[in-house]
C-alpha atoms as a PDB file:
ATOM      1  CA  UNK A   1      21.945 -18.634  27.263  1.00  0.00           C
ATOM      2  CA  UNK A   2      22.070 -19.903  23.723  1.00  0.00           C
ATOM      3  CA  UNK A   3      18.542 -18.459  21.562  1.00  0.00           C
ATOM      4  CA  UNK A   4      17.849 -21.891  20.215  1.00  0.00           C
ATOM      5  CA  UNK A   5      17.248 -22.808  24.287  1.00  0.00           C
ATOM      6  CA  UNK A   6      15.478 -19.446  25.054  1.00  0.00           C
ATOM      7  CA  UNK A   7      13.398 -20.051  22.167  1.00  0.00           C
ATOM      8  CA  UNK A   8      12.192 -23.395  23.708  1.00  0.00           C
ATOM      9  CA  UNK A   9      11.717 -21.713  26.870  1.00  0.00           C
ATOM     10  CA  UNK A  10       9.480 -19.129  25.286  1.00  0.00           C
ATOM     11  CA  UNK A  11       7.421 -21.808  23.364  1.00  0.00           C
ATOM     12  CA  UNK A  12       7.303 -23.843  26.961  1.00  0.00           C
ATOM     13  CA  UNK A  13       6.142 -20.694  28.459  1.00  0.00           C
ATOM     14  CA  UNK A  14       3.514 -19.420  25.913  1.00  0.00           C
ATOM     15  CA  UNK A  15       1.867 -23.151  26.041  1.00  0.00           C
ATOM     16  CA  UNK A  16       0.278 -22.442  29.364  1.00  0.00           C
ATOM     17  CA  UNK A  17      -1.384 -19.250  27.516  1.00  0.00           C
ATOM     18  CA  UNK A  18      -3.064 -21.235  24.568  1.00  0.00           C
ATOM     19  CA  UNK A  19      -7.003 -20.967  24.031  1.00  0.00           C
ATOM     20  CA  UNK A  20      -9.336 -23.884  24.350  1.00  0.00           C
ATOM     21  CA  UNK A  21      -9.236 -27.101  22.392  1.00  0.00           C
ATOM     22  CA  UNK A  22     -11.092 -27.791  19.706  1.00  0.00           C
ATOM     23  CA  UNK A  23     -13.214 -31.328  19.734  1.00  0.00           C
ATOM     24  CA  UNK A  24     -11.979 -33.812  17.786  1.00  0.00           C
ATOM     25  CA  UNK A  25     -13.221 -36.856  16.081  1.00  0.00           C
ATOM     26  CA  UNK A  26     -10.964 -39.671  18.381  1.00  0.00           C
ATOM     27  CA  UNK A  27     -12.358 -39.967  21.540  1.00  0.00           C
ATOM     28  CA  UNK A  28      -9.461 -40.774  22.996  1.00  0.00           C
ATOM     29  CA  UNK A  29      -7.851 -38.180  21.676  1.00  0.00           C
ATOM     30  CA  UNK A  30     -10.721 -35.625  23.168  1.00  0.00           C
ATOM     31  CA  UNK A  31     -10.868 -36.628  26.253  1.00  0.00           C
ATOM     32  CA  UNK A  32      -6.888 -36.311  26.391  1.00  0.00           C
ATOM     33  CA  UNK A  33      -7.070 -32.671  24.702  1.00  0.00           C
ATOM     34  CA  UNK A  34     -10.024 -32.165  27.192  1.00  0.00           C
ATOM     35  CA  UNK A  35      -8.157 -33.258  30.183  1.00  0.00           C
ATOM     36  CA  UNK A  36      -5.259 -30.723  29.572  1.00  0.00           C
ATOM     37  CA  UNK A  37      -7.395 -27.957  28.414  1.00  0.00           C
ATOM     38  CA  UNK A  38      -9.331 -27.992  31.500  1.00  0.00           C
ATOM     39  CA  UNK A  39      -5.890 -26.946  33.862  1.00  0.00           C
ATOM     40  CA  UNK A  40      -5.150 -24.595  30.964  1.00  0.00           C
ATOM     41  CA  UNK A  41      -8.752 -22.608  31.030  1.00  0.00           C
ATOM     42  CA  UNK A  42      -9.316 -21.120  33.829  1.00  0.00           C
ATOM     43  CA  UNK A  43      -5.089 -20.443  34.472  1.00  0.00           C
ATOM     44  CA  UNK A  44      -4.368 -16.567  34.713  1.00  0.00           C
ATOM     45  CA  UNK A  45      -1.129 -16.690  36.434  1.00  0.00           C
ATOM     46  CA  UNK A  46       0.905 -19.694  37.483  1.00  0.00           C
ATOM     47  CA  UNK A  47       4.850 -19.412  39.035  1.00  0.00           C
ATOM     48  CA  UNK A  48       7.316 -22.039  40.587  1.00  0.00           C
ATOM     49  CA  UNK A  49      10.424 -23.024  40.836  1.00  0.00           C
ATOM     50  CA  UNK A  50      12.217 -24.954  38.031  1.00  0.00           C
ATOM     51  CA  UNK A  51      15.038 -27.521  37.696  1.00  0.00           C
ATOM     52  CA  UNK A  52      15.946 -28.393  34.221  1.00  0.00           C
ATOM     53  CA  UNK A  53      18.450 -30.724  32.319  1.00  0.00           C
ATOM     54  CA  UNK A  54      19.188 -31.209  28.462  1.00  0.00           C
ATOM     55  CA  UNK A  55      19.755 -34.561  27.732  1.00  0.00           C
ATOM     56  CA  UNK A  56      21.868 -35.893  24.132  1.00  0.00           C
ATOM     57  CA  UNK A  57      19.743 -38.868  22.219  1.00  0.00           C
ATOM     58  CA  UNK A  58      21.815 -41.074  24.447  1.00  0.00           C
ATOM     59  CA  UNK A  59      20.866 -40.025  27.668  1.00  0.00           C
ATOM     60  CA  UNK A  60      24.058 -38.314  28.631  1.00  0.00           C
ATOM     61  CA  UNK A  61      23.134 -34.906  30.304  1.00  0.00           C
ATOM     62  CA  UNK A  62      24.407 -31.679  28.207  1.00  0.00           C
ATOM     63  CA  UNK A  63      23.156 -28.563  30.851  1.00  0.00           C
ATOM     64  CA  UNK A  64      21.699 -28.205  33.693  1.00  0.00           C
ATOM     65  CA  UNK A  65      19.892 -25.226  35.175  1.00  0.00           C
ATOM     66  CA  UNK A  66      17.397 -24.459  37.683  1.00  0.00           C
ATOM     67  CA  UNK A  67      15.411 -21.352  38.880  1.00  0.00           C
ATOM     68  CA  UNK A  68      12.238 -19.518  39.108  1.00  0.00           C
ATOM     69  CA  UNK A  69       9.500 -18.624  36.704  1.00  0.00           C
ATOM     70  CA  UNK A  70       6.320 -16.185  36.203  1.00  0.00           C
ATOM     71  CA  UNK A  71       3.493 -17.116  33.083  1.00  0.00           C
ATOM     72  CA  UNK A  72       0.798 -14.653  33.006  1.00  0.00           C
ATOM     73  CA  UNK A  73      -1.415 -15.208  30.530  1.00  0.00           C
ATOM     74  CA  UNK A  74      -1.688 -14.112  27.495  1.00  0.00           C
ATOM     75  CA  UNK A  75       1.827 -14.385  26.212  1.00  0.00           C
ATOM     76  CA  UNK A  76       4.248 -12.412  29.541  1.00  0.00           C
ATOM     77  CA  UNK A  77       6.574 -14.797  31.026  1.00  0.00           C
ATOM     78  CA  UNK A  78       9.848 -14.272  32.997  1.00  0.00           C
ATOM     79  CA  UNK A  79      12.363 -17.440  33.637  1.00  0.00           C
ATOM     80  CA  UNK A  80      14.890 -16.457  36.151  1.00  0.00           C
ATOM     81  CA  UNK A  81      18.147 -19.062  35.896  1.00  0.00           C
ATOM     82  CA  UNK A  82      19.740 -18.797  39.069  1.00  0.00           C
ATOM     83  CA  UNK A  83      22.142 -21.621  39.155  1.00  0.00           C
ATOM     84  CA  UNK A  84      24.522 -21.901  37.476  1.00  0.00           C
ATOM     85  CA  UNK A  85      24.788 -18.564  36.170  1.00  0.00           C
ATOM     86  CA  UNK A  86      22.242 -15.932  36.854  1.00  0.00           C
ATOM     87  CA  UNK A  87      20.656 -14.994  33.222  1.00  0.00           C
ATOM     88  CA  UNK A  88      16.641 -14.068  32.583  1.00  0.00           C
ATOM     89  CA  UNK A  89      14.487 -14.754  29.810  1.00  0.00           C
ATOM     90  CA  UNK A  90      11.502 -12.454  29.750  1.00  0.00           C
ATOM     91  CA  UNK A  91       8.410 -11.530  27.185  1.00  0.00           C
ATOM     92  CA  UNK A  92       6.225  -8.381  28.035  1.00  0.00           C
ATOM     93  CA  UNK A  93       3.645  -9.241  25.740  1.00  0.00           C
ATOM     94  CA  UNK A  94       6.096  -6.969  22.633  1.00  0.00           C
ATOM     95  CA  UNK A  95       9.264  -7.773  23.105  1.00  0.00           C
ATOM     96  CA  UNK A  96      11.453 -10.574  24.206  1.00  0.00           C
ATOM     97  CA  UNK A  97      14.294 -10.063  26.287  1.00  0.00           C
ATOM     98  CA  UNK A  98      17.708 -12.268  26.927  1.00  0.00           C
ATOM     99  CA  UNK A  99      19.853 -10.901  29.760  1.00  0.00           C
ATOM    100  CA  UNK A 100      23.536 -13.018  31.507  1.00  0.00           C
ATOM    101  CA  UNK A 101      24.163 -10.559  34.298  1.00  0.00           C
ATOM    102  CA  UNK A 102      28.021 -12.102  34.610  1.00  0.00           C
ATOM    103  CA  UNK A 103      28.409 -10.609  30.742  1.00  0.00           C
ATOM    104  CA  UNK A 104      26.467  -7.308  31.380  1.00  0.00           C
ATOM    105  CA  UNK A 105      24.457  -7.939  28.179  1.00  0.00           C
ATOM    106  CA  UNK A 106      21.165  -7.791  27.220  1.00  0.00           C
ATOM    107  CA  UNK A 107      19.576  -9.046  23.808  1.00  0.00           C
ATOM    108  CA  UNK A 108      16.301  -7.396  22.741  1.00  0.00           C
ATOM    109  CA  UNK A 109      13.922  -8.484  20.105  1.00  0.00           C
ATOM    110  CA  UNK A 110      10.584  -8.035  18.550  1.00  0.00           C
ATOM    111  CA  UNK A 111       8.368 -10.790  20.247  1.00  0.00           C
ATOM    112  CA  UNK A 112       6.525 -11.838  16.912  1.00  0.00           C
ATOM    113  CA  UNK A 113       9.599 -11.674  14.665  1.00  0.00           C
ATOM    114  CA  UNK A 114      11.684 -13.740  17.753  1.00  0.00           C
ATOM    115  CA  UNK A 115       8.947 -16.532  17.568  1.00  0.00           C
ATOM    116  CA  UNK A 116       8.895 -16.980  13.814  1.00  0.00           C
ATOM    117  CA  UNK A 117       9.937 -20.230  12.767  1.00  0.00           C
ATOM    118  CA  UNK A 118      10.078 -20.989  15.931  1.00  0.00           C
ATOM    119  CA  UNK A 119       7.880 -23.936  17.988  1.00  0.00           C
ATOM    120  CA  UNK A 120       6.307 -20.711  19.654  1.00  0.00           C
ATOM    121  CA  UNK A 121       5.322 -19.481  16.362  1.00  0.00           C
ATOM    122  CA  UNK A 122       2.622 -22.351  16.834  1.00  0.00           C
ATOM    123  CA  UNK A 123       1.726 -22.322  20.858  1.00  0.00           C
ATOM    124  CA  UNK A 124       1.304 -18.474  20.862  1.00  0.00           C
ATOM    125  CA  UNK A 125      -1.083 -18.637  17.783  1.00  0.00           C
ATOM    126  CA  UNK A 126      -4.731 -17.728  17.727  1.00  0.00           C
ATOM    127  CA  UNK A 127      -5.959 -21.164  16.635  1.00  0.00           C
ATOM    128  CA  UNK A 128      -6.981 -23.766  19.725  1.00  0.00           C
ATOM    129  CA  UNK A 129      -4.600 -26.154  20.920  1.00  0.00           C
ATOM    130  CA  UNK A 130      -6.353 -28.734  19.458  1.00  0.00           C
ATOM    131  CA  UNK A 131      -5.914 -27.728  15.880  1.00  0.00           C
ATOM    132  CA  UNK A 132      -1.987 -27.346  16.467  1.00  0.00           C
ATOM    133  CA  UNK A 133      -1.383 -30.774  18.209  1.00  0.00           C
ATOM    134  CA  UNK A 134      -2.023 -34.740  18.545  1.00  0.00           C
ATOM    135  CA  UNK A 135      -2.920 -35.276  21.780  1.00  0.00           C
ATOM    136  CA  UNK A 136      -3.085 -37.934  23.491  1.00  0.00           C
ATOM    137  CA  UNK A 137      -2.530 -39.766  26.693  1.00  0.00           C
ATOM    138  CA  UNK A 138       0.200 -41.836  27.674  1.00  0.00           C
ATOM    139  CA  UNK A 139       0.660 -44.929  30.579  1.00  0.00           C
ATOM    140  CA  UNK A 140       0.878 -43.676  33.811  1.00  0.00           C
ATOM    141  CA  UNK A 141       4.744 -43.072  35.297  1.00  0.00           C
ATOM    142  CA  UNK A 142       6.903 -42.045  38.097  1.00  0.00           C
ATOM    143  CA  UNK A 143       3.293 -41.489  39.706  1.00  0.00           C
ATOM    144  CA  UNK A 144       2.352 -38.778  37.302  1.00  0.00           C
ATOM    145  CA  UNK A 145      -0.538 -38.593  34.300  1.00  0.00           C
ATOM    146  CA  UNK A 146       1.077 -37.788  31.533  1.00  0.00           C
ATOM    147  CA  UNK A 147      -0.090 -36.513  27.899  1.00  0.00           C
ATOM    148  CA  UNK A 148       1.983 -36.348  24.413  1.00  0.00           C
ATOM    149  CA  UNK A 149       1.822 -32.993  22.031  1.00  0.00           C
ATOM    150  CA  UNK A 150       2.649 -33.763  18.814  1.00  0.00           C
ATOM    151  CA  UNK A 151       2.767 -30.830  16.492  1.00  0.00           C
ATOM    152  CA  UNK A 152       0.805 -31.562  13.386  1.00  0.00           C
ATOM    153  CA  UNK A 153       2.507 -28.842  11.362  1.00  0.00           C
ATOM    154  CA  UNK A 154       5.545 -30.017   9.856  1.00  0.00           C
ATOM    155  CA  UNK A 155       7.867 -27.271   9.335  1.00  0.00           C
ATOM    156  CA  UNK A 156       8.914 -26.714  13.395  1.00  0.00           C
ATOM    157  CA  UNK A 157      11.661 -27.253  15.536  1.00  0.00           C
ATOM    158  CA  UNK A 158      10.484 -29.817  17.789  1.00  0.00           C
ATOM    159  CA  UNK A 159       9.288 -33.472  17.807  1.00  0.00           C
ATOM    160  CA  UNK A 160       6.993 -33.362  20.567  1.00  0.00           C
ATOM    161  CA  UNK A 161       6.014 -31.943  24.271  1.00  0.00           C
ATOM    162  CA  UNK A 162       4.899 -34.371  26.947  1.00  0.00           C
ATOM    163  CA  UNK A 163       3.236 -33.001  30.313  1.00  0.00           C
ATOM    164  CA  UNK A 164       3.105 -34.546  33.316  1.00  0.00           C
ATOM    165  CA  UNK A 165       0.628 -33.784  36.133  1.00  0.00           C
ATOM    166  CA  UNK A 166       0.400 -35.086  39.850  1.00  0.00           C
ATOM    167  CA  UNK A 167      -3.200 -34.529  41.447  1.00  0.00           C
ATOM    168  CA  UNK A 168      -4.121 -32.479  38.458  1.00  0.00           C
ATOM    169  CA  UNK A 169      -1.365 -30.328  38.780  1.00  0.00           C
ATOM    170  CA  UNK A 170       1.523 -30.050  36.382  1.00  0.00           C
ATOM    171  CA  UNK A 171       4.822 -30.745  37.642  1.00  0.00           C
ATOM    172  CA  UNK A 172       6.569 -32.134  34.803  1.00  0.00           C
ATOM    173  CA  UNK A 173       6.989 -30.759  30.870  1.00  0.00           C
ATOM    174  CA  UNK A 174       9.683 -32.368  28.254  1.00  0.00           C
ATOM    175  CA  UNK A 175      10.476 -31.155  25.264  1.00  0.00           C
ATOM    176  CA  UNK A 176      12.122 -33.825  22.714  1.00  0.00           C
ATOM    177  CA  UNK A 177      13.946 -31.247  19.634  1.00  0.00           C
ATOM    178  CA  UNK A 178      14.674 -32.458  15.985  1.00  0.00           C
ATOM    179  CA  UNK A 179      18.402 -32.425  17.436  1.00  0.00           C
ATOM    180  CA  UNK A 180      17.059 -35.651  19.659  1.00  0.00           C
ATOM    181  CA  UNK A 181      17.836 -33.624  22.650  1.00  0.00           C
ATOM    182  CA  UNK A 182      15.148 -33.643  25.409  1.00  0.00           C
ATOM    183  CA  UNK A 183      14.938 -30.868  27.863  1.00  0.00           C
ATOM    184  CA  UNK A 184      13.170 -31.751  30.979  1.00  0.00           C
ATOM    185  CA  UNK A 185      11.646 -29.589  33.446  1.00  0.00           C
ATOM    186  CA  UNK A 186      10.439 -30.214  37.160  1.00  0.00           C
ATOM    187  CA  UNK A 187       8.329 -27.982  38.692  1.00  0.00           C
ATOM    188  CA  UNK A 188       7.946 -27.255  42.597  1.00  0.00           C
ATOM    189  CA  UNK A 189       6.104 -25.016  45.195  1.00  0.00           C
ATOM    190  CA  UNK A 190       3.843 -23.958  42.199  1.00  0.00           C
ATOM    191  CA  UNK A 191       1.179 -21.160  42.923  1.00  0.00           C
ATOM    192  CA  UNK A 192      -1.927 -20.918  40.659  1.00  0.00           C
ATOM    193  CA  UNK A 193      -3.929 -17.664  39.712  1.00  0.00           C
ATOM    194  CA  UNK A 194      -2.479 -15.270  41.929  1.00  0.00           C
ATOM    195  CA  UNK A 195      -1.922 -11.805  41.944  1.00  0.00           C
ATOM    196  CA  UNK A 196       1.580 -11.110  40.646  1.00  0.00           C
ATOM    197  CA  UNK A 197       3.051  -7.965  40.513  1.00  0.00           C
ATOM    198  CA  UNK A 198       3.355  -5.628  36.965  1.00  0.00           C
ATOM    199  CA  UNK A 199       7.272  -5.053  37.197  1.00  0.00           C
ATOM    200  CA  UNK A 200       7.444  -8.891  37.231  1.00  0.00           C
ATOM    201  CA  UNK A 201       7.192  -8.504  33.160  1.00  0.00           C
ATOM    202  CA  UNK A 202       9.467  -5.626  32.728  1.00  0.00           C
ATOM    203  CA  UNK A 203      12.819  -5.248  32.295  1.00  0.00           C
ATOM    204  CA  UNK A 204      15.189  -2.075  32.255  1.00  0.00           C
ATOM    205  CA  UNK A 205      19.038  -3.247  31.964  1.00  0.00           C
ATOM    206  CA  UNK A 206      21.012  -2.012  34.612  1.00  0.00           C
ATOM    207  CA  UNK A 207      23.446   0.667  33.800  1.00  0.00           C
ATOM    208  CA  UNK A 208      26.489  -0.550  32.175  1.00  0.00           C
ATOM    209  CA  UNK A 209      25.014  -3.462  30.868  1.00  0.00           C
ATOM    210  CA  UNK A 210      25.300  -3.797  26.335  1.00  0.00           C
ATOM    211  CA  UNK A 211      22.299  -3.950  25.327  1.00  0.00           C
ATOM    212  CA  UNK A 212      22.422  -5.769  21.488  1.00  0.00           C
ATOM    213  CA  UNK A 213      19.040  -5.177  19.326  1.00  0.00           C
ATOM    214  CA  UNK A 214      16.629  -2.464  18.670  1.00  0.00           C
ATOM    215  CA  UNK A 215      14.261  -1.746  21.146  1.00  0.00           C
ATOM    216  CA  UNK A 216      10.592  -2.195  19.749  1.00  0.00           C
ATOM    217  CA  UNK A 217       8.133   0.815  20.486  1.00  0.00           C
END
């Protein structure tokens, strides 16, 4: 997997882990922020399965992937691709590691110094999500409510996040990049605030496997 993508990932990932929103003057805009910070509050845990595509500006589909993922908040995630190639992304809470099993190699990095400059440099900060973002709500679609992130700093990698949710659960997140590609993500058989297991967030390569980057202490 390419870092630019398994940088999105991590910043898609470490969204479901950000603190409370702020209030805000617009009250639009705070009951939007309110809306999505009350599914983020009181989430611990959350895993399902994925599909994903990236999209080009017009519409033509680049990648497609699909899979199974693991947030426990704060900040330890683990995407498993499955299809079409078998490759993990996975954050511990200190470092962030990028595995292909068909190469045998594994890429490890510092989790802070992988994020910097990154769009997760915002979403896993300490300041609430209503500080970092524009939010507001959009017209309803394809049955879901869906809500626009815009990131009010300017120097990041991404033009904007929109979730989608379906009974007050989210099923749907795209990410639009400052390369106008979109990523989209579907979400299925989704389990909330259970108890996941520890070695779900830690990764030893397998022997054999060339492991690239210093391991962090």
């Amino acid at each position: 997997m390419r870092i630019r993508l398994a940088q999105l990932w991590l910043a898609l990932g470490l969204l479901l882990g950000l603190p409370p929103v702020d209030a805000v003057d617009s009250a639009g805009t705070r009951d939007a922020a309110a809306t999505v910070e009350r599914y983020l509050s009181n989430l611990s845990t959350w895993s399902a399965d994925f599909s994903q595509t990236i999209n080009d500006e017009a519409g033509k589909t680049l990648r497609s992937a699909s899979g199974h993922l693991y947030l426990q908040r704060p900040g330890k995630f683990r995407w498993d691709y499955l299809k079409p190639v078998e490759q993990m992304v996975l954050a511990d809470g200190k470092k962030l590691w990028f595995y292909d099993k068909d190469l045998q190699q594994a890429n490890v990095r510092d989790l802070d110094a992988a994020v910097a400059n990154t769009p997760a440099t915002l979403l896993s900060g300490g300041a609430a999500l209503g500080s970092q973002f524009e939010i507001k709500s959009l017209p309803a679609a394809e049955g879901l409510e869906w809500f626009q992130l815009v990131p009010k700093h300017p120097d990041t990698d991404f033009q904007a996040v929109r979730i989608g949710f379906a009974k007050g659960e989210l099923v749907r997140m795209m990410l639009a990049d400052k390369l106008n590609e979109v990523t989209s993500l579907r979400f299925s058989a989704a389990h909330r605030n259970v108890t996941l297991p520890a070695d779900e967030f830690t990764f030893t390569p397998p022997p054999g496997v060339d492991v690239i980057g210093r391991d962090p202490p």
